[in-house]
Protein backbone atom coordinates (compact mmCIF):
# COMPACT_ATOMS: atom_id res chain seq x y z
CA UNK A 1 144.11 69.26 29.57
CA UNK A 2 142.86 70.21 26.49
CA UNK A 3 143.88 73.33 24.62
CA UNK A 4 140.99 75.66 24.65
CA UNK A 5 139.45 77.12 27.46
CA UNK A 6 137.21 74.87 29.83
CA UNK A 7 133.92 77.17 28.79
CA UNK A 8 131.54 77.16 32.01
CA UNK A 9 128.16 78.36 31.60
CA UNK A 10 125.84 79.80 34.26
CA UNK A 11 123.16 82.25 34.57
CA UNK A 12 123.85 86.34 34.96
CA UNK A 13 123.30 86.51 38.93
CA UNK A 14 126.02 87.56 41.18
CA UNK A 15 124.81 84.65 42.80
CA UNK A 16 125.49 82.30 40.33
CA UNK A 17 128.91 83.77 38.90
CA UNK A 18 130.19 83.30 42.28
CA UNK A 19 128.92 79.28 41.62
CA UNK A 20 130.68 79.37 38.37
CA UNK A 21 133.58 81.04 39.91
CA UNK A 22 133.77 78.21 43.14
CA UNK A 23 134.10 75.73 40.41
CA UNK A 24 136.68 77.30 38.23
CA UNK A 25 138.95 78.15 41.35
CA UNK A 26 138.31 74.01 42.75
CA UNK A 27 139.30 73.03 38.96
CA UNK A 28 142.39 75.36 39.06
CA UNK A 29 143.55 74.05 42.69
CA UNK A 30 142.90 70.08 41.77
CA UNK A 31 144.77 70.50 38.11
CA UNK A 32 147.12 73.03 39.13
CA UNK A 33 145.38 75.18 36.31
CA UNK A 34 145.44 79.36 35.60
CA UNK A 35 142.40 81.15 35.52
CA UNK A 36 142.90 81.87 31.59
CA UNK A 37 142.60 78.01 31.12
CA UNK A 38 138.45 78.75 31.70
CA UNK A 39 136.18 80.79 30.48
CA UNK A 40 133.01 81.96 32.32
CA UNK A 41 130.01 81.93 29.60
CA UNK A 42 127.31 84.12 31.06
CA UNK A 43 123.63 82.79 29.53
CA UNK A 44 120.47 84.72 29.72
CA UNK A 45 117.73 82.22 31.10
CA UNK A 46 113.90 82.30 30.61
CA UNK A 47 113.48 82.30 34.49
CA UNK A 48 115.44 85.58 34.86
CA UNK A 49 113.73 87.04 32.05
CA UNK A 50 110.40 87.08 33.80
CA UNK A 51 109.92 88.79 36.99
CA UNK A 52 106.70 89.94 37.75
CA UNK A 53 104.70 86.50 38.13
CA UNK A 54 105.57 82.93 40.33
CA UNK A 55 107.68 80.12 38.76
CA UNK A 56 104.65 78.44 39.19
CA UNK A 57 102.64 79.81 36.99
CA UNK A 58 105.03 79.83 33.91
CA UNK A 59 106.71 76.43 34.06
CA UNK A 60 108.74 76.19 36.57
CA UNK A 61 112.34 74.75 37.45
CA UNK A 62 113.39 74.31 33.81
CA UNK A 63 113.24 78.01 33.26
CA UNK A 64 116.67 78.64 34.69
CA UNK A 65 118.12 75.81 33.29
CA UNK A 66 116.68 75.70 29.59
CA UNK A 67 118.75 77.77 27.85
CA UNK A 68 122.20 76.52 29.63
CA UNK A 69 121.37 72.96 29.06
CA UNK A 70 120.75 73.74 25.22
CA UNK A 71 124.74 75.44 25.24
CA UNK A 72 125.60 71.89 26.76
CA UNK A 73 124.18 70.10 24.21
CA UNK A 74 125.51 72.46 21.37
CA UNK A 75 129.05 71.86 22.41
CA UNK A 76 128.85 76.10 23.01
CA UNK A 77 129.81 75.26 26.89
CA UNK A 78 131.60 72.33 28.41
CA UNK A 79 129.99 72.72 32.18
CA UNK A 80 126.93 74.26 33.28
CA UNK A 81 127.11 75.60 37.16
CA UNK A 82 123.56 75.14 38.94
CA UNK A 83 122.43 75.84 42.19
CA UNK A 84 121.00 72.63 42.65
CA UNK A 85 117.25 73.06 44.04
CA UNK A 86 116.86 74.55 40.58
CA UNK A 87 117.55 71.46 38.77
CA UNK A 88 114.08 69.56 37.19
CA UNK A 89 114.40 65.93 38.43
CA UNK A 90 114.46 65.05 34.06
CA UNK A 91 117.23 66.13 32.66
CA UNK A 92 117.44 66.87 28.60
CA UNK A 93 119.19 63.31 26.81
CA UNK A 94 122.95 63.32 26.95
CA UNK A 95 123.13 65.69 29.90
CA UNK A 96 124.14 64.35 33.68
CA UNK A 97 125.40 65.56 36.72
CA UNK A 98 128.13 64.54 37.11
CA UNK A 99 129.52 66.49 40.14
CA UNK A 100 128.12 68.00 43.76
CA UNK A 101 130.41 70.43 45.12
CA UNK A 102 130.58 70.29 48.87
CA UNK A 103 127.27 71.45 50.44
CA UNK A 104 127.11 75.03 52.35
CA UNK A 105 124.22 76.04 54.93
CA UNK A 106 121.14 74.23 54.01
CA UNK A 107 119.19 76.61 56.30
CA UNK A 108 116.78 79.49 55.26
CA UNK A 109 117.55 82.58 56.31
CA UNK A 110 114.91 84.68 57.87
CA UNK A 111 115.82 88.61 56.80
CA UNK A 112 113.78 91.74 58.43
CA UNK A 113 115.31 95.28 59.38
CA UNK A 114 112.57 95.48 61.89
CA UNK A 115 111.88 92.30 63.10
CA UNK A 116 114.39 89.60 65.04
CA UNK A 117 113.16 86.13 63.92
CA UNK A 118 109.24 84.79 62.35
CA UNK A 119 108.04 84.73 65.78
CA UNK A 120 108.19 88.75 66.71
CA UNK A 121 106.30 89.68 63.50
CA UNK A 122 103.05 91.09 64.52
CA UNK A 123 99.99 89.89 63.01
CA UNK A 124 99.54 91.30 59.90
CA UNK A 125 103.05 91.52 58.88
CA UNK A 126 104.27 91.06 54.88
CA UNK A 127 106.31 88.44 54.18
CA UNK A 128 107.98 88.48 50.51
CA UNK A 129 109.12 85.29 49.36
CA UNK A 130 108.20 83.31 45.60
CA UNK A 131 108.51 79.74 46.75
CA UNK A 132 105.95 77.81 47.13
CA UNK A 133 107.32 75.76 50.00
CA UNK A 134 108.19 78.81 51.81
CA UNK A 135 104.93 80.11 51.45
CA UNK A 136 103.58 76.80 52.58
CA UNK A 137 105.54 76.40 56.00
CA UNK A 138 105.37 79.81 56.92
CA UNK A 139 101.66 79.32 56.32
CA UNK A 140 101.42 76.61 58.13
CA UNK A 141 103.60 78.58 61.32
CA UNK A 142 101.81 82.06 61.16
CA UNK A 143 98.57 81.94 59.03
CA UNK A 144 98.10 85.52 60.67
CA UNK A 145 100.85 86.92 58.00
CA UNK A 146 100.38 88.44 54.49
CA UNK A 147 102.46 86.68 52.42
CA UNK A 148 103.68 88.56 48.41
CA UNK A 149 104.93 87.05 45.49
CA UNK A 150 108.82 88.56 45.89
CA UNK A 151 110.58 87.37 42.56
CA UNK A 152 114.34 88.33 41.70
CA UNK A 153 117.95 87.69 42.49
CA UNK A 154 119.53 87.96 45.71
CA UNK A 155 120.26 91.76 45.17
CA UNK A 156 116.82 92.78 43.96
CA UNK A 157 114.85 90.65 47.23
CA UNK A 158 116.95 92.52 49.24
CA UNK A 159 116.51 96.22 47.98
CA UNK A 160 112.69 94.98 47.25
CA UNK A 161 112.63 95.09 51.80
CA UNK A 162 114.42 98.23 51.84
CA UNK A 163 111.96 100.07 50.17
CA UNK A 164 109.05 98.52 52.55
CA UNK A 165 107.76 96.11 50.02
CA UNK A 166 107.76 93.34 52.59
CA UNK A 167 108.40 93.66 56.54
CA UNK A 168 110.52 90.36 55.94
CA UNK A 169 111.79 88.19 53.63
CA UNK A 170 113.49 84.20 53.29
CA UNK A 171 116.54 83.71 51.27
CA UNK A 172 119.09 80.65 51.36
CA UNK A 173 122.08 81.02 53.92
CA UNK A 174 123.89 79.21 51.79
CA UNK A 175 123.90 82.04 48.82
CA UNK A 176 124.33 85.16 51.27
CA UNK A 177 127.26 82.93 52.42
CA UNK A 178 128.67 82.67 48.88
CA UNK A 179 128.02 86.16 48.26
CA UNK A 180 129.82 87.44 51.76
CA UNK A 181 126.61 88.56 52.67
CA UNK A 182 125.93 86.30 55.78
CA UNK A 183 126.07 89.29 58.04
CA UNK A 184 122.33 90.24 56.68
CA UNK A 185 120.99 86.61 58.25
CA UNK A 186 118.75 88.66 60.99
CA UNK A 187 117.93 85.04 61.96
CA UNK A 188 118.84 81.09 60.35
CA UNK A 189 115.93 79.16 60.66
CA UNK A 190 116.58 75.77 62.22
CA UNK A 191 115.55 72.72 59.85
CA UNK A 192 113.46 71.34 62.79
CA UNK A 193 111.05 73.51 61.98
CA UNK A 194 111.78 75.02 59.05
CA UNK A 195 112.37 72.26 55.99
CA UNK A 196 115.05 73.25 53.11
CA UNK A 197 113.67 72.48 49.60
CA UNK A 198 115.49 69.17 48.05
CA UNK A 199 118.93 70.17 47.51
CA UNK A 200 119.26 73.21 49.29
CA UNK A 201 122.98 74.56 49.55
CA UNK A 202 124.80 72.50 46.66
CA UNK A 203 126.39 73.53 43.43
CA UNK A 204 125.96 71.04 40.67
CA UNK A 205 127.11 70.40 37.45
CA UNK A 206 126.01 69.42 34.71
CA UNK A 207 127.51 67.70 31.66
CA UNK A 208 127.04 65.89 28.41
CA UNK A 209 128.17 62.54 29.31
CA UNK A 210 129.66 62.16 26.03
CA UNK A 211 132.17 64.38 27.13
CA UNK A 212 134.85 62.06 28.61
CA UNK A 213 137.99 65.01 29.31
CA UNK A 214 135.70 67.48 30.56
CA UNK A 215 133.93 64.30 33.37
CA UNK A 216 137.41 63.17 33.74
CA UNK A 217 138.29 66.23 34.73
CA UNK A 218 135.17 67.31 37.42
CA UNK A 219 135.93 63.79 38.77
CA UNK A 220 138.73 65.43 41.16
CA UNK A 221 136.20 68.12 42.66
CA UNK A 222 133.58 65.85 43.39
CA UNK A 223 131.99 65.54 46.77
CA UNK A 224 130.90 62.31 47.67
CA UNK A 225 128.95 62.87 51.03
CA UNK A 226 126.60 65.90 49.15
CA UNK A 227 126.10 63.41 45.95
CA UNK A 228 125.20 61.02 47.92
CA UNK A 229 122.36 63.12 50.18
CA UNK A 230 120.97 64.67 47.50
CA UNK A 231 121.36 61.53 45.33
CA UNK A 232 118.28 60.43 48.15
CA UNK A 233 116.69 63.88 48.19
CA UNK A 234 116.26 64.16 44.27
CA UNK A 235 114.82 60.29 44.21
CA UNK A 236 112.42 61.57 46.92
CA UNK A 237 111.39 64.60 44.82
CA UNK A 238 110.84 62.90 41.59
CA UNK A 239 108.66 59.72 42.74
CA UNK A 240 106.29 62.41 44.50
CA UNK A 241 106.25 64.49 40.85
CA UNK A 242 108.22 67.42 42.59
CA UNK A 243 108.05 70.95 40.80
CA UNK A 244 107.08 74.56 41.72
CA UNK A 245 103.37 73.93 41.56
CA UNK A 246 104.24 71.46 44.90
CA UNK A 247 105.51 72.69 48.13
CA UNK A 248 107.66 69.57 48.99
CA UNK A 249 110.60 69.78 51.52
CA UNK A 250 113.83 67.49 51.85
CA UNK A 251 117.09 66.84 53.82
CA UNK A 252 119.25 63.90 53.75
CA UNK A 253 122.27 63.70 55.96
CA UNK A 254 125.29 61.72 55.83
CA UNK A 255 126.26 59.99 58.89
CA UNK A 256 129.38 58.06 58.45
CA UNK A 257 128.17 54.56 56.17
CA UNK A 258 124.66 55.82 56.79
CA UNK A 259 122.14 58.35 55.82
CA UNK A 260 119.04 59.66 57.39
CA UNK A 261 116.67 61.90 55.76
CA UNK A 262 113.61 63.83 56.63
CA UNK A 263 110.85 64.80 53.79
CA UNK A 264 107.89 66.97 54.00
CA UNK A 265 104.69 67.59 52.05
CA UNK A 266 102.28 70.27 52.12
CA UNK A 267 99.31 71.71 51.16
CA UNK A 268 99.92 75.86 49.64
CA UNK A 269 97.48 77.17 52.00
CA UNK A 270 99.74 75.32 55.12
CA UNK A 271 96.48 74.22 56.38
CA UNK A 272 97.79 70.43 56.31
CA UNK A 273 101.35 68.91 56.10
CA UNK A 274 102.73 65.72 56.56
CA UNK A 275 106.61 64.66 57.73
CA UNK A 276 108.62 60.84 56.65
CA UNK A 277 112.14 60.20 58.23
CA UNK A 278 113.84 56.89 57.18
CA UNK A 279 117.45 55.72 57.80
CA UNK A 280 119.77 53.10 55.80
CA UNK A 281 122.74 52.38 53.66
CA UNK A 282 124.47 55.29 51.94
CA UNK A 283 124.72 52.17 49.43
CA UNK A 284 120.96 52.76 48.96
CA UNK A 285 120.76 56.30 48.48
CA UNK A 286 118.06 55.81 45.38
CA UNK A 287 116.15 53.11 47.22
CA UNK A 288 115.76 54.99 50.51
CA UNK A 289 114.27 58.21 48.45
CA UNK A 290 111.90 56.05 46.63
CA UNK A 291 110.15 54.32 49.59
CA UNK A 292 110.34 58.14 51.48
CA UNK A 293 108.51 59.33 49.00
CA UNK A 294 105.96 56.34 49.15
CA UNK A 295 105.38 56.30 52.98
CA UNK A 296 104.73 59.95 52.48
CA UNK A 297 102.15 59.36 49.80
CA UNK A 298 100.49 56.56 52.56
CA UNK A 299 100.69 58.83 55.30
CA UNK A 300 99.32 61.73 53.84
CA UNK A 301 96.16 59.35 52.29
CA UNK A 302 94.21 59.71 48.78
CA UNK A 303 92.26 62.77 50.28
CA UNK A 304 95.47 64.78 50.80
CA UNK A 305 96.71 64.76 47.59
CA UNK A 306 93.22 65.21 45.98
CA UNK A 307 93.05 68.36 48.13
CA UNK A 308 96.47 68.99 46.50
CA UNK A 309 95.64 68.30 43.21
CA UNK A 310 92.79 71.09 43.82
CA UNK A 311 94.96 73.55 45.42
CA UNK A 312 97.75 73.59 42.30
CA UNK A 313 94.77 74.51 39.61
């Protein structure tokens, strides 16, 4: 162990400290460590910085993951905690991650003080959410609703429906969970019908693989079955040029030495979607996402993704 703190670095959410703090209290447990042997660094990102426009429109993923990454690669922090549907399929040189903590509730939960599930909402209704994919499926299930951009953390979203900004809103169960909020899930949308974004539900981290104590040391935490599904579910994203600008959905599942996934493409307006499944070797985790994301690009045809293409200007 070395001397100095283990520095962990993660953005200024509760959200996200309670990430960085799942990690710290697996390290302590696996290296029988104390809590003053780490150090959580708390880094202003570019993604929490702006709030009043999409993702989309401003870059995307790597706006809550910038300015960590550049810590990482200054030697500033040793690990940087990510939720990991954040994560840009490229990573900077140097950096890798190098551990998947084990996965929570990939499900969205649906969250309306008037309303019990998507269904009930009258035509009409507001529906706050910022993704793109959410926007697209719930498109796609009730073109009768008004969606609104709805950008900030957990907190904000949800004081954002108290004051009648939205009727209803879609967070991830798996961060009300972390935050010991699950008792505001008015209803968890089943992934039947309702498709998680590509790694939905894991904490990552990232590292700069030249960093041999600090890997050595995540090695002990790491969860094989979530590395390996969304191991699949990040190949999947990146051969079909995955971002915020594209409402793509994902879900691999472990199933003792196999792995089936499901994978989902969309246009923003929901007016078309297409669906792959495929099944194989958890020894072919990479393979399996790759030719997922190619039958989806056959199914869904040339004239899909031009449509697509039109759709992101």
């Amino acid at each position: 162990m070395q001397t100095k703190p283990v520095r962990i670095g993660t953005r200024g959410s509760k959200l996200a400290v309670a990430q960085a703090e799942e990690t710290r209290a697996r390290l302590m447990q696996a290296h029988n460590l104390q809590q003053h042997d780490f150090e959580i660094v708390v880094i202003s990102t570019e993604g929490d910085r702006i709030q009043d426009r999409a993702l989309s429109e401003v870059g995307g993923k790597g706006l809550f993951t910038e300015d960590i990454e550049s810590r990482l690669l200054d030697g500033s922090v040793d690990i940087a905690a990510h939720s990991s549907k954040d994560m840009p399929n490229e990573l900077p040189q140097n950096l890798v991650l190098s551990t998947f903590l084990p996965r929570e509730d990939v499900r969205d939960a649906f969250i309306s003080n008037k309303y019990k599930t998507l269904d009930d909402m009258p035509i009409g209704s507001v529906l706050g959410t910022s993704s793109l994919r959410r926007q697209a499926i719930v498109k796609s299930l009730r073109p009768d609703l008004k969606i609104v951009i709805y950008r900030g953390n957990v907190q904000t979203r949800l004081r954002k429906l108290e004051e009648g900004v939205a009727d209803a809103t879609l967070l991830a169960c798996a961060g009300l969970r972390r935050l010991n909020n699950d008792h505001l899930i008015t209803n968890a949308l089943e992934t039947e019908q309702f498709l998680p974004a590509v790694g939905q539900g894991a904490i990552c981290l990232e590292v700069n693989e030249n960093n041999a104590p600090i890997l050595k040391l995540l090695t002990a935490i790491n969860d094989q079955v979530t590395m390996d599904e969304l191991t699949l579910e990040r190949a999947f994203l990146g051969d079909l040029d995955g971002s915020c600008r594209t409402p793509i959905a994902g879900l691999a599942r472990v199933e003792g030495n196999e792995i089936s996934f499901r994978g989902q493409i969309l246009l923003p307006d929901g007016t078309e979607n297409h669906f792959v499944t495929i099944r194989g070797s958890r020894a072919d985790v990479v393979k399996l996402g790759r030719e997922a994301a190619s039958q989806l690009k056959e199914i869904a045809g040339p004239e899909f993704l031009e449509k697509l293409a039109q759709q992101m200007v």
